[in-house]
N, C-alpha and C. Protein backbone atom coordinates (compact mmCIF):
# COMPACT_ATOMS: atom_id res chain seq x y z
N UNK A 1 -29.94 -55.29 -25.66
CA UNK A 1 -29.18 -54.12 -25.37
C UNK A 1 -28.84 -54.08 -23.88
N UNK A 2 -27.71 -53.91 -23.92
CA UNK A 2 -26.96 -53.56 -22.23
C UNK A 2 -27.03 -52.55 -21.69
N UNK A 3 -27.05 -52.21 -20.21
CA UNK A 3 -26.71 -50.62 -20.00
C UNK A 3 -25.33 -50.63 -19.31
N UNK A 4 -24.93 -49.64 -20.16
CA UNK A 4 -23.32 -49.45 -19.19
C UNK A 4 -23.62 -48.21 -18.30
N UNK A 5 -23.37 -48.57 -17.05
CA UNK A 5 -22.74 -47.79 -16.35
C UNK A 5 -22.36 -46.90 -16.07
N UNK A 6 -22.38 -45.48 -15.95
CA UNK A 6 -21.72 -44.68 -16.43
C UNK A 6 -20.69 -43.95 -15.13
N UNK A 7 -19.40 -43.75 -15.10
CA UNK A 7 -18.60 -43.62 -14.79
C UNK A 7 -18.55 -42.28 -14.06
N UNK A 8 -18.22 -41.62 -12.42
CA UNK A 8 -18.13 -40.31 -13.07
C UNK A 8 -16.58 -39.99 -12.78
N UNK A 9 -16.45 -38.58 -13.49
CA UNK A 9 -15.25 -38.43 -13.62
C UNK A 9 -14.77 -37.22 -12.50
N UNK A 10 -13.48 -37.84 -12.22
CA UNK A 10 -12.98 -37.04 -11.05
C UNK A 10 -12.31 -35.89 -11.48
N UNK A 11 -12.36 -34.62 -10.89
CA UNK A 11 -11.48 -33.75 -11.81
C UNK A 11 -10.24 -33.90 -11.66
N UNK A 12 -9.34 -33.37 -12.84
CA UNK A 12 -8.16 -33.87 -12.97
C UNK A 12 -7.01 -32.61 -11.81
N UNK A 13 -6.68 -33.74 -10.66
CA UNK A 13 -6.44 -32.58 -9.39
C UNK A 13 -5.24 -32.44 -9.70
N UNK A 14 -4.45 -33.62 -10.14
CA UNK A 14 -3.17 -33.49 -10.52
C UNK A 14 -2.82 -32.75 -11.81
N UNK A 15 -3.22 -32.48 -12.60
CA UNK A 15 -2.45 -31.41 -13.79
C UNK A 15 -3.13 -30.21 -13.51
N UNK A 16 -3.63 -29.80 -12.18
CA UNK A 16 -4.64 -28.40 -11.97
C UNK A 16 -3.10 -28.08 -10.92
N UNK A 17 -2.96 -29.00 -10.15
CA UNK A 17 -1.98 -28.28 -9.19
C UNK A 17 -0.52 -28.17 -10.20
N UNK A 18 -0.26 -29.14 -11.17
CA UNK A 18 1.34 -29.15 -12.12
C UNK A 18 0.82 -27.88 -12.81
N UNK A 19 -0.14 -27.33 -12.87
CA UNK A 19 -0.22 -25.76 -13.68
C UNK A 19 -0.33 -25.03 -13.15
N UNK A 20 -0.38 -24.80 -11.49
CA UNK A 20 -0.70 -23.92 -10.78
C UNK A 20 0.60 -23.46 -10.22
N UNK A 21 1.63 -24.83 -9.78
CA UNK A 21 3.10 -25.14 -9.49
C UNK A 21 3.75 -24.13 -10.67
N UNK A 22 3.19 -24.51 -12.23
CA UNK A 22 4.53 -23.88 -13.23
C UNK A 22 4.30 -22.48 -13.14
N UNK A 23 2.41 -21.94 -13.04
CA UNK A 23 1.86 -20.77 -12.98
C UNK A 23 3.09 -19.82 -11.97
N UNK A 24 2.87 -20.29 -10.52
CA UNK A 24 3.54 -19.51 -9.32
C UNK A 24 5.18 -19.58 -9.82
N UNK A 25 6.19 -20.52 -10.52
CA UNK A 25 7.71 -20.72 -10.37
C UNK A 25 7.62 -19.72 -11.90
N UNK A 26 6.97 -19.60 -12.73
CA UNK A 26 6.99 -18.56 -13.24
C UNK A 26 7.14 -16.63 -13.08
N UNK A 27 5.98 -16.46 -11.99
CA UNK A 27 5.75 -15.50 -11.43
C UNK A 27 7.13 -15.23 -10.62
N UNK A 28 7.60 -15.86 -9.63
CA UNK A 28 8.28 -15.97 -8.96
C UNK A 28 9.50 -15.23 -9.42
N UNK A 29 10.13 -15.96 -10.69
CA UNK A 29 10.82 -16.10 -11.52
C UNK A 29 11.02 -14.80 -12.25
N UNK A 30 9.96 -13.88 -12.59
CA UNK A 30 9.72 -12.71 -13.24
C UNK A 30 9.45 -11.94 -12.37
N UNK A 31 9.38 -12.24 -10.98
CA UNK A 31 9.40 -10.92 -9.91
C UNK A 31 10.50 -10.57 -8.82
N UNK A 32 10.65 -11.77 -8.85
CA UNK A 32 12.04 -12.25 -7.46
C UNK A 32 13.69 -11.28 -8.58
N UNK A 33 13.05 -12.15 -9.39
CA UNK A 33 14.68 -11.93 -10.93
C UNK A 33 16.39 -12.51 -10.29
N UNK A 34 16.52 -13.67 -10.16
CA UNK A 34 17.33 -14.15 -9.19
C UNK A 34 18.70 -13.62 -9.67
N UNK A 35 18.72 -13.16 -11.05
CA UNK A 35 19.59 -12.76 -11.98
C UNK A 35 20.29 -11.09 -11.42
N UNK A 36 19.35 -10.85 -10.60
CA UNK A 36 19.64 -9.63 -9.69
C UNK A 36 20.40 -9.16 -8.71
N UNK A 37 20.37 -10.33 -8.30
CA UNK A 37 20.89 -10.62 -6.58
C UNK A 37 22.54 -11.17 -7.24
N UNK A 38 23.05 -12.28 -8.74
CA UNK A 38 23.91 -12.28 -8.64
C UNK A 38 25.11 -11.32 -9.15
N UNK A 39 26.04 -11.72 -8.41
CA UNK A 39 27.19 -10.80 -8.05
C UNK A 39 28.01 -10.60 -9.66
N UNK A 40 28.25 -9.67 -9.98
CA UNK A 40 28.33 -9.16 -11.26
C UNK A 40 30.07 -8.54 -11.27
N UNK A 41 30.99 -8.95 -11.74
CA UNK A 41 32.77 -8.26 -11.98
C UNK A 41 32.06 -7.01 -12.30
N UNK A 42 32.76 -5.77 -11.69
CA UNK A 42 33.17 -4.51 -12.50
C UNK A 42 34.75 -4.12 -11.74
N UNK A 43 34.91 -3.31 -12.87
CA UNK A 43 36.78 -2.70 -13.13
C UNK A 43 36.17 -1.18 -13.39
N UNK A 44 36.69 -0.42 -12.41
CA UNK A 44 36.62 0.64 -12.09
C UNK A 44 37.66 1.31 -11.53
N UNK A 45 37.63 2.67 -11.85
CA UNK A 45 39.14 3.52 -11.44
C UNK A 45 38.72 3.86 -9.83
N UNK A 46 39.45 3.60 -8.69
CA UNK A 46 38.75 3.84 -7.26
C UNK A 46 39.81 4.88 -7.11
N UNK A 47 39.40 5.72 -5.90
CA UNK A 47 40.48 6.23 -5.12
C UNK A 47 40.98 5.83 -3.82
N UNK A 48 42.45 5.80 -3.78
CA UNK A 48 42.86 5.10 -2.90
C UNK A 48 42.65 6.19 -1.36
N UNK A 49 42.14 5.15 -0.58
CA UNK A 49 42.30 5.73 0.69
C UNK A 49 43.45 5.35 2.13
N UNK A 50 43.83 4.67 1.57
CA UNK A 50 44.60 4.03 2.51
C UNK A 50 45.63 2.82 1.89
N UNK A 51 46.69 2.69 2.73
CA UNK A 51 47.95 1.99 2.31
C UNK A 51 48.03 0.99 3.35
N UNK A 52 48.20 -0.28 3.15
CA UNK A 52 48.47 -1.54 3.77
C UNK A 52 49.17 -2.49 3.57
N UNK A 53 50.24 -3.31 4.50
CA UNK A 53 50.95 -3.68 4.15
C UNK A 53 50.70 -5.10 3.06
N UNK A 54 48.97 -5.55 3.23
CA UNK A 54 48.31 -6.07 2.08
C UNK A 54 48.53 -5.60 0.51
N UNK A 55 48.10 -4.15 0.83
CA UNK A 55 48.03 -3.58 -0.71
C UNK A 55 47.10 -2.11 -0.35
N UNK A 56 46.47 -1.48 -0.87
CA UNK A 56 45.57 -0.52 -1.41
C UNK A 56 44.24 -0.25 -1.08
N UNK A 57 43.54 0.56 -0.24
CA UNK A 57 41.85 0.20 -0.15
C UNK A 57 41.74 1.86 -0.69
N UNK A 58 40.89 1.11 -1.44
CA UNK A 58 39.86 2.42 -2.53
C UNK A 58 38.72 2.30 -2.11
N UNK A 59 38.52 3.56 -2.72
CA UNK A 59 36.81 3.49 -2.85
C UNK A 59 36.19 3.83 -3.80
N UNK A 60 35.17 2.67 -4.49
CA UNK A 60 34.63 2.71 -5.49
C UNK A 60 33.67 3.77 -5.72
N UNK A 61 33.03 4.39 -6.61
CA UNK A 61 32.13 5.16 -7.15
C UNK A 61 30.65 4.84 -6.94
N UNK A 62 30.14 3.72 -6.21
CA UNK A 62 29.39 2.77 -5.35
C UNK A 62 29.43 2.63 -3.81
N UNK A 63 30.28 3.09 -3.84
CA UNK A 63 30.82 3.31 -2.20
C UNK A 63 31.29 2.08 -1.51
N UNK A 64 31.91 1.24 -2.20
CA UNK A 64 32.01 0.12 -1.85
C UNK A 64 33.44 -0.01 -1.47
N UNK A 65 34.03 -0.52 -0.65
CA UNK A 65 35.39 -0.48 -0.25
C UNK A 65 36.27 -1.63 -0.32
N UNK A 66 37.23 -1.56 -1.52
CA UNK A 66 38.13 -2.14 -2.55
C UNK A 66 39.53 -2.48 -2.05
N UNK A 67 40.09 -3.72 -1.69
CA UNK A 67 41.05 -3.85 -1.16
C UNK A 67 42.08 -4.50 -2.85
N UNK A 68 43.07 -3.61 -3.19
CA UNK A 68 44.32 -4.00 -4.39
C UNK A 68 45.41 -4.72 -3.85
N UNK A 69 45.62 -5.94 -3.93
CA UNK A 69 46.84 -6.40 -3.68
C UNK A 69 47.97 -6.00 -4.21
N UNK A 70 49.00 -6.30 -4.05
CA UNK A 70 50.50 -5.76 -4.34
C UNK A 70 50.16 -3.95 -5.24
N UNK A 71 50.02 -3.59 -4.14
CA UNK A 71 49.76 -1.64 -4.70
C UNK A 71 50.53 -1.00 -3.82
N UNK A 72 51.57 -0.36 -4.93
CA UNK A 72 52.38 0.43 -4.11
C UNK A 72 51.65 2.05 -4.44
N UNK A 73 50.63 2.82 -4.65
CA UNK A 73 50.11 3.60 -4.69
C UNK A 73 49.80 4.15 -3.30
N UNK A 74 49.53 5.44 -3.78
CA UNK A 74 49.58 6.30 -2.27
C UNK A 74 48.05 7.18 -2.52
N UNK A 75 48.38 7.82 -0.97
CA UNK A 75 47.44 7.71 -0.62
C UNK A 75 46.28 8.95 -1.48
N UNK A 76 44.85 9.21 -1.94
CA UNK A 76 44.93 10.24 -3.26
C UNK A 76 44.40 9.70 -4.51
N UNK A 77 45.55 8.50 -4.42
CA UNK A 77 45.89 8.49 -6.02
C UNK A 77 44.57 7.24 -6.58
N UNK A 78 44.57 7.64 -7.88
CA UNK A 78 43.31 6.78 -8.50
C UNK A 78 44.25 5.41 -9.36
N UNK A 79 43.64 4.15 -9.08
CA UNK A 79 44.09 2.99 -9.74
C UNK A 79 43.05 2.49 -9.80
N UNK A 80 42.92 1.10 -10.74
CA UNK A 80 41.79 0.67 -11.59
C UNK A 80 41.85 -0.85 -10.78
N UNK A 81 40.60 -0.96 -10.17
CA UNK A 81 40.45 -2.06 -9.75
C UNK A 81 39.04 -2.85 -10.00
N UNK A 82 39.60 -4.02 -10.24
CA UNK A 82 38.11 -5.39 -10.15
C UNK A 82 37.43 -5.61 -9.29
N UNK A 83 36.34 -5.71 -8.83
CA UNK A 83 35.77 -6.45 -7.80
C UNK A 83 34.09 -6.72 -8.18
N UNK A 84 33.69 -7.34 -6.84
CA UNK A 84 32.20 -7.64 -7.83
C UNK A 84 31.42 -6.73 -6.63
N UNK A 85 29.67 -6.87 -7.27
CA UNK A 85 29.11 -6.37 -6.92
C UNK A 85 27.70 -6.88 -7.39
N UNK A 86 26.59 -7.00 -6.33
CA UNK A 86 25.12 -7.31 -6.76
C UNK A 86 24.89 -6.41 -7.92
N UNK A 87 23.95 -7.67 -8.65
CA UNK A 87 23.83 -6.94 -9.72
C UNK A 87 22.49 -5.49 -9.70
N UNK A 88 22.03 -5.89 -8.65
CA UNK A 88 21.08 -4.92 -8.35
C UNK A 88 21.51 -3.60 -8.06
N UNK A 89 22.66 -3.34 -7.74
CA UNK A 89 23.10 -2.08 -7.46
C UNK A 89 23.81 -1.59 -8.92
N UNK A 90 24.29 -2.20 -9.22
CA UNK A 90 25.13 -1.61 -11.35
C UNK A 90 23.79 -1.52 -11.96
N UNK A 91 22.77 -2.14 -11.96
CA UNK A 91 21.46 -1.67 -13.12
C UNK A 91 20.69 -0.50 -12.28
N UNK A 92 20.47 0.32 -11.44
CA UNK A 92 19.95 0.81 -11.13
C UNK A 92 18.99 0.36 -10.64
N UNK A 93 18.34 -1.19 -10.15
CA UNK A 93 16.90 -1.19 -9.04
C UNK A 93 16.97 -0.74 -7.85
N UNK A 94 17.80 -0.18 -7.15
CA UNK A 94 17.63 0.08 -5.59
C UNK A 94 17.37 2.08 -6.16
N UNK A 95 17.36 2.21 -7.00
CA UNK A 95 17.46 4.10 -7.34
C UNK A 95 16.54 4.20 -7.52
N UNK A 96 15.64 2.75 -8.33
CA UNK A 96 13.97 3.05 -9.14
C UNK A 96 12.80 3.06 -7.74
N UNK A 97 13.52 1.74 -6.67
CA UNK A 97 13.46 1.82 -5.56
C UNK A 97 13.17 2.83 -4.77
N UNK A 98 13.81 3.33 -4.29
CA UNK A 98 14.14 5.02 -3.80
C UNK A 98 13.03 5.85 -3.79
N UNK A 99 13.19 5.73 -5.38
CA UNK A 99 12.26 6.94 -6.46
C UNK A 99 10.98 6.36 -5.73
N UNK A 100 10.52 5.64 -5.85
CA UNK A 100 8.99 4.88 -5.18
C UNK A 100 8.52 5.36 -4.52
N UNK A 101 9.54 5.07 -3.05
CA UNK A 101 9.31 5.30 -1.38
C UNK A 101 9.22 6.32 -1.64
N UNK A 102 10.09 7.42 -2.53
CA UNK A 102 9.73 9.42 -2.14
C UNK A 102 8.66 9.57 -2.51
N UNK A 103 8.20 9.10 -3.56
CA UNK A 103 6.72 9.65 -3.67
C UNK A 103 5.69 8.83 -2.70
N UNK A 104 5.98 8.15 -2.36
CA UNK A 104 4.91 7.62 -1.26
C UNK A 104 4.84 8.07 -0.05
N UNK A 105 6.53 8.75 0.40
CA UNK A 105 6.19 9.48 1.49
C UNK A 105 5.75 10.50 1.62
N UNK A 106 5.11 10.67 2.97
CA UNK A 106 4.30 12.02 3.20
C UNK A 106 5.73 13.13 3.24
């Protein structure tokens, strides 16, 4: 009868860190929400504030300020314009936001 040897075993460092890697790009992934940040079309009726020899600047219901090409509309008047916008501001996270900080402040 022989004696073998016995081997010891190293822990396995490499599939501890490839699960720790998928662990964190997960997290990341479900907290960051990159899906948030991108810029999202909406078509909305703005009011025009101003006339240019460009076109039209409205203002959206977002407060965001909307330049219409070829708009012969005056000044008042409501026309329906495209533009984009983070998507974080159309779902409501910067309001849930908000809501947070007030109750946290004194």
């Amino acid at each position: 009868m022989s004696i073998q040897p016995t081997k010891q075993q190293k822990p396995p460092a490499l599939k501890f860190l490839a699960i720790i890697s998928i662990a964190t790009a997960v997290i990341l992934v479900l907290t960051i929400t990159p899906w948030n940040i991108i810029p999202t079309s909406i078509t909305e009726d703005v009011k025009v504030i101003a006339t240019t020899e460009l076109g039209c600047v409205g203002e959206s219901v977002l407060g965001h300020s909307v330049v219409v090409e070829n708009c012969s509309a005056k000044v008042g008047d409501t026309i329906s314009a495209t533009f984009y916008v983070p998507a974080l501001e159309q779902n409501g996270y910067y309001d849930k936001i908000h809501e947070k900080l007030e109750k946290v402040t004194p």
